[in-house]
Protein backbone atom coordinates (compact mmCIF):
# COMPACT_ATOMS: atom_id res chain seq x y z
CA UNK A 1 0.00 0.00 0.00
CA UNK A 2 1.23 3.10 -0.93
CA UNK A 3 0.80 5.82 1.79
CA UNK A 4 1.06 9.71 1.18
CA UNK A 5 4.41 11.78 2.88
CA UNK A 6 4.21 14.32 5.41
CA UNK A 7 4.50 16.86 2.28
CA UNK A 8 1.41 15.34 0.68
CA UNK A 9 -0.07 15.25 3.87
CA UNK A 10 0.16 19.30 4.62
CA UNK A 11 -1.21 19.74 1.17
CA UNK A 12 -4.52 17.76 1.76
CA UNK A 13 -4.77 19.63 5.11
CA UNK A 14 -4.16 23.33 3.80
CA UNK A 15 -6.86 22.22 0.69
CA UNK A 16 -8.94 20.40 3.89
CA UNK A 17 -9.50 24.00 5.83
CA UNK A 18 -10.57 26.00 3.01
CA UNK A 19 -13.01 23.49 0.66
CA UNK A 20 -13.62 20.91 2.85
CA UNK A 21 -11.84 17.03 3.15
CA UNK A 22 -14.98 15.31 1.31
CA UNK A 23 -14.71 12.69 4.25
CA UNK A 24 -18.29 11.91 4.48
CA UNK A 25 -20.02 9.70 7.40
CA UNK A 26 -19.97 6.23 5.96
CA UNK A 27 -16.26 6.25 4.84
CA UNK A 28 -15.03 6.44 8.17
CA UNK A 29 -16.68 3.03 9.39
CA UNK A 30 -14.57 0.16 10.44
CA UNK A 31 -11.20 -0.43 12.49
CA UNK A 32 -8.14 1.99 11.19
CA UNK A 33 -4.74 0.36 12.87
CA UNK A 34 -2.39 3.51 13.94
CA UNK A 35 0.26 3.83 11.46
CA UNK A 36 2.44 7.36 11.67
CA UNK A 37 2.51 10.10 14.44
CA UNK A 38 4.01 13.63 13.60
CA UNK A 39 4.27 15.94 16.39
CA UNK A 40 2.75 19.63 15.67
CA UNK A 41 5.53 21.69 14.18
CA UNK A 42 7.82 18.75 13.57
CA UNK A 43 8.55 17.55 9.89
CA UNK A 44 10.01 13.87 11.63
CA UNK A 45 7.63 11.53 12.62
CA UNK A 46 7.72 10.46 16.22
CA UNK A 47 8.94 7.73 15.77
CA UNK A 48 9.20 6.68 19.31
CA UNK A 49 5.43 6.93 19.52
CA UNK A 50 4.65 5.66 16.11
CA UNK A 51 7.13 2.31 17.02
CA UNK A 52 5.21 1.90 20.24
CA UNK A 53 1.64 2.83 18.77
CA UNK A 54 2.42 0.17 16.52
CA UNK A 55 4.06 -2.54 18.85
CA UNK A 56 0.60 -2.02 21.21
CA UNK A 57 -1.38 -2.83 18.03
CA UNK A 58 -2.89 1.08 19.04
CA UNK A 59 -6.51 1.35 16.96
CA UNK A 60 -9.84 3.85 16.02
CA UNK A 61 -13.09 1.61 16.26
CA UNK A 62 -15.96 3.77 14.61
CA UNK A 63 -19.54 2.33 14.46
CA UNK A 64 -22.91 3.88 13.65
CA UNK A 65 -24.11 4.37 16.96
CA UNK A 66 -27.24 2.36 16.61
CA UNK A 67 -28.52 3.49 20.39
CA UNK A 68 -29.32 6.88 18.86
CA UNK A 69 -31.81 6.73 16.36
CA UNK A 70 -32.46 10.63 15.72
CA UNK A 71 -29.07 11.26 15.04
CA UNK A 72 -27.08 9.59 11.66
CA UNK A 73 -24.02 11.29 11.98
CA UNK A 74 -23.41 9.78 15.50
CA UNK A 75 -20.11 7.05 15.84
CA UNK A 76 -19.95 4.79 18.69
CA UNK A 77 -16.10 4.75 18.94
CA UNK A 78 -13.00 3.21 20.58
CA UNK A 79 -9.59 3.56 21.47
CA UNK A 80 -7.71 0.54 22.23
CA UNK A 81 -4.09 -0.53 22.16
CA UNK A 82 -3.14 -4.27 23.28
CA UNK A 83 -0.25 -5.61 24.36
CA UNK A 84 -0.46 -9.59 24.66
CA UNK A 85 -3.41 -11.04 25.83
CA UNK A 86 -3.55 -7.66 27.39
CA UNK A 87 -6.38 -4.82 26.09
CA UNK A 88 -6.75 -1.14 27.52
CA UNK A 89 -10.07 -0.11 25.93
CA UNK A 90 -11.33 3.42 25.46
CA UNK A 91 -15.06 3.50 24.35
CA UNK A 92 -17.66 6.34 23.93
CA UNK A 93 -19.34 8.73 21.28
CA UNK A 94 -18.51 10.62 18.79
CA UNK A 95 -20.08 12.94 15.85
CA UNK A 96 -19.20 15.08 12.64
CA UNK A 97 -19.54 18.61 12.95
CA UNK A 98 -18.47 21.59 10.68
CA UNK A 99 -17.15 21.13 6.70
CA UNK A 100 -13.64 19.80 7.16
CA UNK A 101 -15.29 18.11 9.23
CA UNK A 102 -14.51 17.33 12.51
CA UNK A 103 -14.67 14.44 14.78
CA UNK A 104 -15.35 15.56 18.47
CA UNK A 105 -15.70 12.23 20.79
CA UNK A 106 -15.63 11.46 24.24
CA UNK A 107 -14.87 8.50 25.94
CA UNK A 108 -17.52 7.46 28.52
CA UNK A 109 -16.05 4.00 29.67
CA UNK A 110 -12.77 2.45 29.96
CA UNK A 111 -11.95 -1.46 30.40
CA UNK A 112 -9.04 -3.76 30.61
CA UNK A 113 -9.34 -7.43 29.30
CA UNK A 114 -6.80 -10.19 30.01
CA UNK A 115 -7.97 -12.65 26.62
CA UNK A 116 -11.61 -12.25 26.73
CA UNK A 117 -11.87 -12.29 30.55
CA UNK A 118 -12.58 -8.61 31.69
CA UNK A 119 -11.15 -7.18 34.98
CA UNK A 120 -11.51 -3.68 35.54
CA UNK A 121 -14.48 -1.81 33.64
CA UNK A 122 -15.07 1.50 34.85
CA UNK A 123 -17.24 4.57 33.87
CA UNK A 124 -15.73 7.95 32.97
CA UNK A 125 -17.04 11.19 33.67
CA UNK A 126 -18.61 13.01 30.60
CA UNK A 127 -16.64 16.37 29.98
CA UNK A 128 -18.14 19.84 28.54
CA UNK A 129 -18.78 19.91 25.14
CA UNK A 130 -16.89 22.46 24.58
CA UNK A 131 -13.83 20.72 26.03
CA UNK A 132 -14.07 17.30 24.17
CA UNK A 133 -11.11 16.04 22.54
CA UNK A 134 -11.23 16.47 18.42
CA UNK A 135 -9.62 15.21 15.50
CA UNK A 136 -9.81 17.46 12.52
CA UNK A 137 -9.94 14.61 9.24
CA UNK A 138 -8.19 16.42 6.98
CA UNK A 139 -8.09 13.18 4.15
CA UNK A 140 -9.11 9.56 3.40
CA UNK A 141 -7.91 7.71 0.78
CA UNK A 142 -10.28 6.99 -2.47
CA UNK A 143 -9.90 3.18 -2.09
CA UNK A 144 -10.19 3.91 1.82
CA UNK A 145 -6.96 2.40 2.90
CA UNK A 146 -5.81 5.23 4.59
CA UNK A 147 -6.89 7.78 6.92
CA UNK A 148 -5.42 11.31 8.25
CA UNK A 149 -6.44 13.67 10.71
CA UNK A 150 -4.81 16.44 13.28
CA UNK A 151 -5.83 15.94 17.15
CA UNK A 152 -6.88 18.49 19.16
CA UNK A 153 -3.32 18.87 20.78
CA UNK A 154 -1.52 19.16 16.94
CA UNK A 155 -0.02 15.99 16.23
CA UNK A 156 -0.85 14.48 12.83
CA UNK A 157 -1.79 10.97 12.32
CA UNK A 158 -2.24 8.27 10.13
CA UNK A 159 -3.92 5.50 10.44
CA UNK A 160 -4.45 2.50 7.93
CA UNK A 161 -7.75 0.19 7.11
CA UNK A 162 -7.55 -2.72 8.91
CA UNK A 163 -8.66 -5.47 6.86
């Protein structure tokens, strides 16, 4: 697979903020495997936290959020990174807002699995709206193998279709 450079990347993002990314609801469905971390400013990748976002099997989990039937543009969504038998699991809500568009989520629940056998699973508390955690999705690509977007802190990531 043949994924875009950083240079390709900061040309879908300036074209992102002023027409739009295109990235439409549907197209973001499914489970995207972290690939590359740059952090904001930087033209290296991090690639201390790429290596280990990739040695913990780090992943985005977006699902139509079939609890909220008024709503279409509403993800379930998950965070998870695994390490053995080992799983940390993120999971909560999230929703497109605004053209480029953005992804504001919030995690609402957080577990840890050993194999299948869960043994901590804890609610989170839900924070303002305002102060929700973001990524902006500046591109996907056409065949969907690929996925970029800036956090709400700067870094740039990308993320890959898992199959």
């Amino acid at each position: 697979m043949d994924l875009p450079s950083l240079a390709k990347l900061t040309e879908f993002e300036k074209r992102a903020r002023v027409e739009g990314s295109g990235i439409e609801f549907d197209s973001l469905l499914g489970i995207w495997k972290f690939n590359t971390l740059w952090k904001q400013g930087s033209d290296k990748e991090d690639s201390i936290s790429s290596t280990l976002l990739q040695v913990f099997s780090a992943s985005l989990e977006l699902k139509k959020d079939t609890q909220n039937q008024e709503e279409d543009d509403k993800f379930s969504i998950a965070n998870s990174i695994q390490f053995g038998l080992l799983t940390l699991r993120f999971s909560g809500s999230a929703n497109l807002e605004r053209k480029q568009p953005l992804l504001p989520f919030s995690f609402d629940c957080i577990e840890i699995k050993i194999a299948s056998l869960t043994i901590l699973k804890r609610s989170l508390p839900t924070p303002d709206l305002k102060k929700r955690p973001f990524f902006a999705l500046i591109a996907i690509d056409s065949n969907g193998q690929w996925l970029t977007a800036r956090g709400k802190g700067g870094g740039l990531a990308l993320w890959v279709k898992d199959k």
